[in-house]
C-alpha atoms as a PDB file:
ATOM      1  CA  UNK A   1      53.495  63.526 -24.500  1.00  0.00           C
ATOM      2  CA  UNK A   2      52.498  61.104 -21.807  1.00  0.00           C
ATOM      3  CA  UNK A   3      49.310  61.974 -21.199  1.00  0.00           C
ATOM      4  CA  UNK A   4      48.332  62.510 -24.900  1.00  0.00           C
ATOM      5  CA  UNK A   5      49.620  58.715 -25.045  1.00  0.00           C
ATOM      6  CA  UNK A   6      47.760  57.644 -22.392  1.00  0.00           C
ATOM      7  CA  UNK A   7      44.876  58.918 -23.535  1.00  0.00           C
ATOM      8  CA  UNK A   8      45.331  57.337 -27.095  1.00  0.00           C
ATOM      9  CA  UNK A   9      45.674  54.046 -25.378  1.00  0.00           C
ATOM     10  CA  UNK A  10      42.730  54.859 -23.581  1.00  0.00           C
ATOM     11  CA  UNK A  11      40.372  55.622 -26.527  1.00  0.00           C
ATOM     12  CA  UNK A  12      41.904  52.516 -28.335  1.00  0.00           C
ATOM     13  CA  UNK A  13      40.681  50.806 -25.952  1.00  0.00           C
ATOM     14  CA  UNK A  14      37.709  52.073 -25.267  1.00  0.00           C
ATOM     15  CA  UNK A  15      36.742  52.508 -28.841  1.00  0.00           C
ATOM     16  CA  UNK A  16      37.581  49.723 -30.869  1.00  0.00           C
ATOM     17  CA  UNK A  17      34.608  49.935 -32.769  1.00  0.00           C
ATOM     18  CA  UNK A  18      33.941  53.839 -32.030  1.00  0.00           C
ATOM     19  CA  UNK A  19      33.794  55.128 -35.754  1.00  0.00           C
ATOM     20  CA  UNK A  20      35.432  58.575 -34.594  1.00  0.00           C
ATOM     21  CA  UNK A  21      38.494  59.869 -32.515  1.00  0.00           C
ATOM     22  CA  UNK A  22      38.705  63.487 -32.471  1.00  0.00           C
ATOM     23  CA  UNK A  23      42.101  65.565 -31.249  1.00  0.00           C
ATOM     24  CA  UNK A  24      41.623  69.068 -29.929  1.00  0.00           C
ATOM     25  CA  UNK A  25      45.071  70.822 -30.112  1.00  0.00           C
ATOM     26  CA  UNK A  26      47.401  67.704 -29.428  1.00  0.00           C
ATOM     27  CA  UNK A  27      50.484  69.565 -30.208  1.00  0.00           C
ATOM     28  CA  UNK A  28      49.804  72.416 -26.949  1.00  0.00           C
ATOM     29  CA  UNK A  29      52.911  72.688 -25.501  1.00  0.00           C
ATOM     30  CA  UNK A  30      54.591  69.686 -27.113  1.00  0.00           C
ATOM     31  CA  UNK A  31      58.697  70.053 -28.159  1.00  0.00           C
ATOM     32  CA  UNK A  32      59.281  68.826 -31.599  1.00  0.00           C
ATOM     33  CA  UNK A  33      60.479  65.638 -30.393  1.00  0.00           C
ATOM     34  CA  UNK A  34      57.038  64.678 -28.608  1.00  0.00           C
ATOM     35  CA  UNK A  35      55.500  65.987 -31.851  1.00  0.00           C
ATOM     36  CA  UNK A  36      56.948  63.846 -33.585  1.00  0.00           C
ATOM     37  CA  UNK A  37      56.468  60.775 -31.670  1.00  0.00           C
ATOM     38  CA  UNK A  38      52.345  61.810 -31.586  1.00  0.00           C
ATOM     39  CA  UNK A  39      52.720  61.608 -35.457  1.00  0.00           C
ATOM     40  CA  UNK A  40      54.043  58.303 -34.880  1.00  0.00           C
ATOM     41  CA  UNK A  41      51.412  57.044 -32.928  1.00  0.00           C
ATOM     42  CA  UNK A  42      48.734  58.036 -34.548  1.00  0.00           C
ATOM     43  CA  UNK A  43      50.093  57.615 -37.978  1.00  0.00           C
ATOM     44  CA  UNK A  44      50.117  53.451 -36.811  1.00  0.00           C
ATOM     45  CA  UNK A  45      46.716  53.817 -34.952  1.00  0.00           C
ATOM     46  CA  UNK A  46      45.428  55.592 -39.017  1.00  0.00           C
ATOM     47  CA  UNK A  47      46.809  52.279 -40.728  1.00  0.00           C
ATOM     48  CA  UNK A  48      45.664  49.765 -38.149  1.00  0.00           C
ATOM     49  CA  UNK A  49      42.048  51.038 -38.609  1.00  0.00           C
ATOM     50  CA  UNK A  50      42.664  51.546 -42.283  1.00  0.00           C
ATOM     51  CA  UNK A  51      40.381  48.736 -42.914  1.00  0.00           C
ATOM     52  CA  UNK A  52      37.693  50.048 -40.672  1.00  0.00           C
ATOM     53  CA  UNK A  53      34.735  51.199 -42.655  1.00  0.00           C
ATOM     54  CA  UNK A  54      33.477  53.701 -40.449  1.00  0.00           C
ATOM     55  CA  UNK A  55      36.637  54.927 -39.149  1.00  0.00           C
ATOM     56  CA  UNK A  56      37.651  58.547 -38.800  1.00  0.00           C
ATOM     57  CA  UNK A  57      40.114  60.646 -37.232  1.00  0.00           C
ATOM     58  CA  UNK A  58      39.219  64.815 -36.264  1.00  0.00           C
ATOM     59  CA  UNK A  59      42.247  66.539 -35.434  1.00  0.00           C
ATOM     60  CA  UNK A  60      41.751  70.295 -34.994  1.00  0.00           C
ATOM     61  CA  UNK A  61      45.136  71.943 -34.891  1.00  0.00           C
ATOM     62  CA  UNK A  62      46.832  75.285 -35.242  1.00  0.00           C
ATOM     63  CA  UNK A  63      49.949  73.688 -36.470  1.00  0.00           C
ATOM     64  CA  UNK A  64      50.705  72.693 -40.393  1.00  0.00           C
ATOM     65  CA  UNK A  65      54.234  71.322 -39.340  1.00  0.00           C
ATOM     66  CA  UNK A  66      52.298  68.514 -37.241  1.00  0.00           C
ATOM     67  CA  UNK A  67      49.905  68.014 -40.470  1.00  0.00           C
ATOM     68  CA  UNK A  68      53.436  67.882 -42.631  1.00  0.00           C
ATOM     69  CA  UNK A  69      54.599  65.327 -39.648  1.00  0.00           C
ATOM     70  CA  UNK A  70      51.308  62.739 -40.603  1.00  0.00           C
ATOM     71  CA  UNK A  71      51.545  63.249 -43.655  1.00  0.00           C
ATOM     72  CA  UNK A  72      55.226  62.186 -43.917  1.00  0.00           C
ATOM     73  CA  UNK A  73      54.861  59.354 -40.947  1.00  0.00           C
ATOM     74  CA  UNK A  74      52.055  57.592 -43.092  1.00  0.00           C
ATOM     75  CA  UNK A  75      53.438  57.630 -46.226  1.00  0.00           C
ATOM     76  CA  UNK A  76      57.034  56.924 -44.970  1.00  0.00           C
ATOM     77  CA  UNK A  77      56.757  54.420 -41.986  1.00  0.00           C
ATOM     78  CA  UNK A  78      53.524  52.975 -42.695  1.00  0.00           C
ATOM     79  CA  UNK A  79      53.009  52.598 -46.165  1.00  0.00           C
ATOM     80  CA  UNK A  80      49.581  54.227 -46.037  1.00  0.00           C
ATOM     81  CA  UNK A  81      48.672  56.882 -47.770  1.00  0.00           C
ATOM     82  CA  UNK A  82      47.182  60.090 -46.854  1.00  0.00           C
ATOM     83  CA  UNK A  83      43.825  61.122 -47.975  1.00  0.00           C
ATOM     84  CA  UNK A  84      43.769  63.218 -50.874  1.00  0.00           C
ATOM     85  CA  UNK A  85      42.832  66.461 -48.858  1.00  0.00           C
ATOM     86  CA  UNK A  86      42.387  68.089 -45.546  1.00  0.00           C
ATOM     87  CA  UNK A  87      40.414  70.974 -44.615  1.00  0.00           C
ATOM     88  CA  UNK A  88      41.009  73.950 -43.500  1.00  0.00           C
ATOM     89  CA  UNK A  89      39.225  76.598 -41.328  1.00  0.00           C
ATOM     90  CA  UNK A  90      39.716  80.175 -41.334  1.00  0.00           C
ATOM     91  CA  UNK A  91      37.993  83.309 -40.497  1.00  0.00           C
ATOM     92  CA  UNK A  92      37.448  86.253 -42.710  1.00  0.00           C
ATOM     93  CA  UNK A  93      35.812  89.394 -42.889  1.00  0.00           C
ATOM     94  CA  UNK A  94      32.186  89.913 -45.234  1.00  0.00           C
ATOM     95  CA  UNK A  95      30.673  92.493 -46.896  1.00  0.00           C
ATOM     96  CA  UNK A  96      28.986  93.736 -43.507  1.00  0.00           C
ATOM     97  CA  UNK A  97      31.726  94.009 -41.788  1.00  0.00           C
ATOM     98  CA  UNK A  98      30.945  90.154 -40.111  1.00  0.00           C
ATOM     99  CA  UNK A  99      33.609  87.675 -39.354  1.00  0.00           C
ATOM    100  CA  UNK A 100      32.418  84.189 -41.003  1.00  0.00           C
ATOM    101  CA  UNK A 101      34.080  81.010 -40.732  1.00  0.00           C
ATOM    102  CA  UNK A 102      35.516  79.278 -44.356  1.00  0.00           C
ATOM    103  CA  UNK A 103      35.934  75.978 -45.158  1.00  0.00           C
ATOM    104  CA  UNK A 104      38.813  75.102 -47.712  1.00  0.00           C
ATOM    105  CA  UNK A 105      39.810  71.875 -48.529  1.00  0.00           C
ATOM    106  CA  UNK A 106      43.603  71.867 -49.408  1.00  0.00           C
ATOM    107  CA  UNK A 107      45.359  69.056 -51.129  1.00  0.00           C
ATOM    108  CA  UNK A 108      47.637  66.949 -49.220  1.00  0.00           C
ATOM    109  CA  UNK A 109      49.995  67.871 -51.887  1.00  0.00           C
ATOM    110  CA  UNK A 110      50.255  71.516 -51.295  1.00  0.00           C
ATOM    111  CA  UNK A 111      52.380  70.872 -47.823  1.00  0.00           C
END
């Protein structure tokens, strides 16, 4: 979780005015304790920039228990709420016999 911190620091820093922070996998190899305290962090870094027009925040993840985490940290520490939806990527199989990517958006609400 150190690093991951560090490196939020760092693009706070770095990117006060930066319109986008984008996440790759945050949760790699973190225990539910340090996945917790990410949703922490960037649940206050979310309602500190709330009032940023241009902000946004990319996090590409395997894992809808660290979405449920936001989610909950926002709403529950913060006082923020979360948008009304997320989306969702998956891959499926076509007519041909092709994998194609789907987009889905799914209500915050479903989790």
């Amino acid at each position: 979780l150190a690093s991951i911190v560090i490196r939020l620091a760092l693009a706070e820093t770095f990117c006060l005015n930066c319109g986008v922070m984008a996440l790759d996998e945050p949760t790699t190899n973190l225990d539910y304790e340090n996945k917790k305290g990410l949703a922490i962090a960037l649940a206050q870094i979310i309602a500190s920039r709330a009032a940023q027009s241009n902000f946004q925040l990319v996090v590409i993840t395997h894992d809808e228990d660290f979405v449920s985490m936001m989610k909950n940290e926002l709403s529950s520490q913060t006082g923020f709420n979360m948008p009304e939806r997320y989306y969702q990527v998956s891959r499926e199989e076509g007519h041909d016999g092709k994998f194609y990517s789907k987009i889905s958006a799914v209500d915050f609400d479903e989790l």
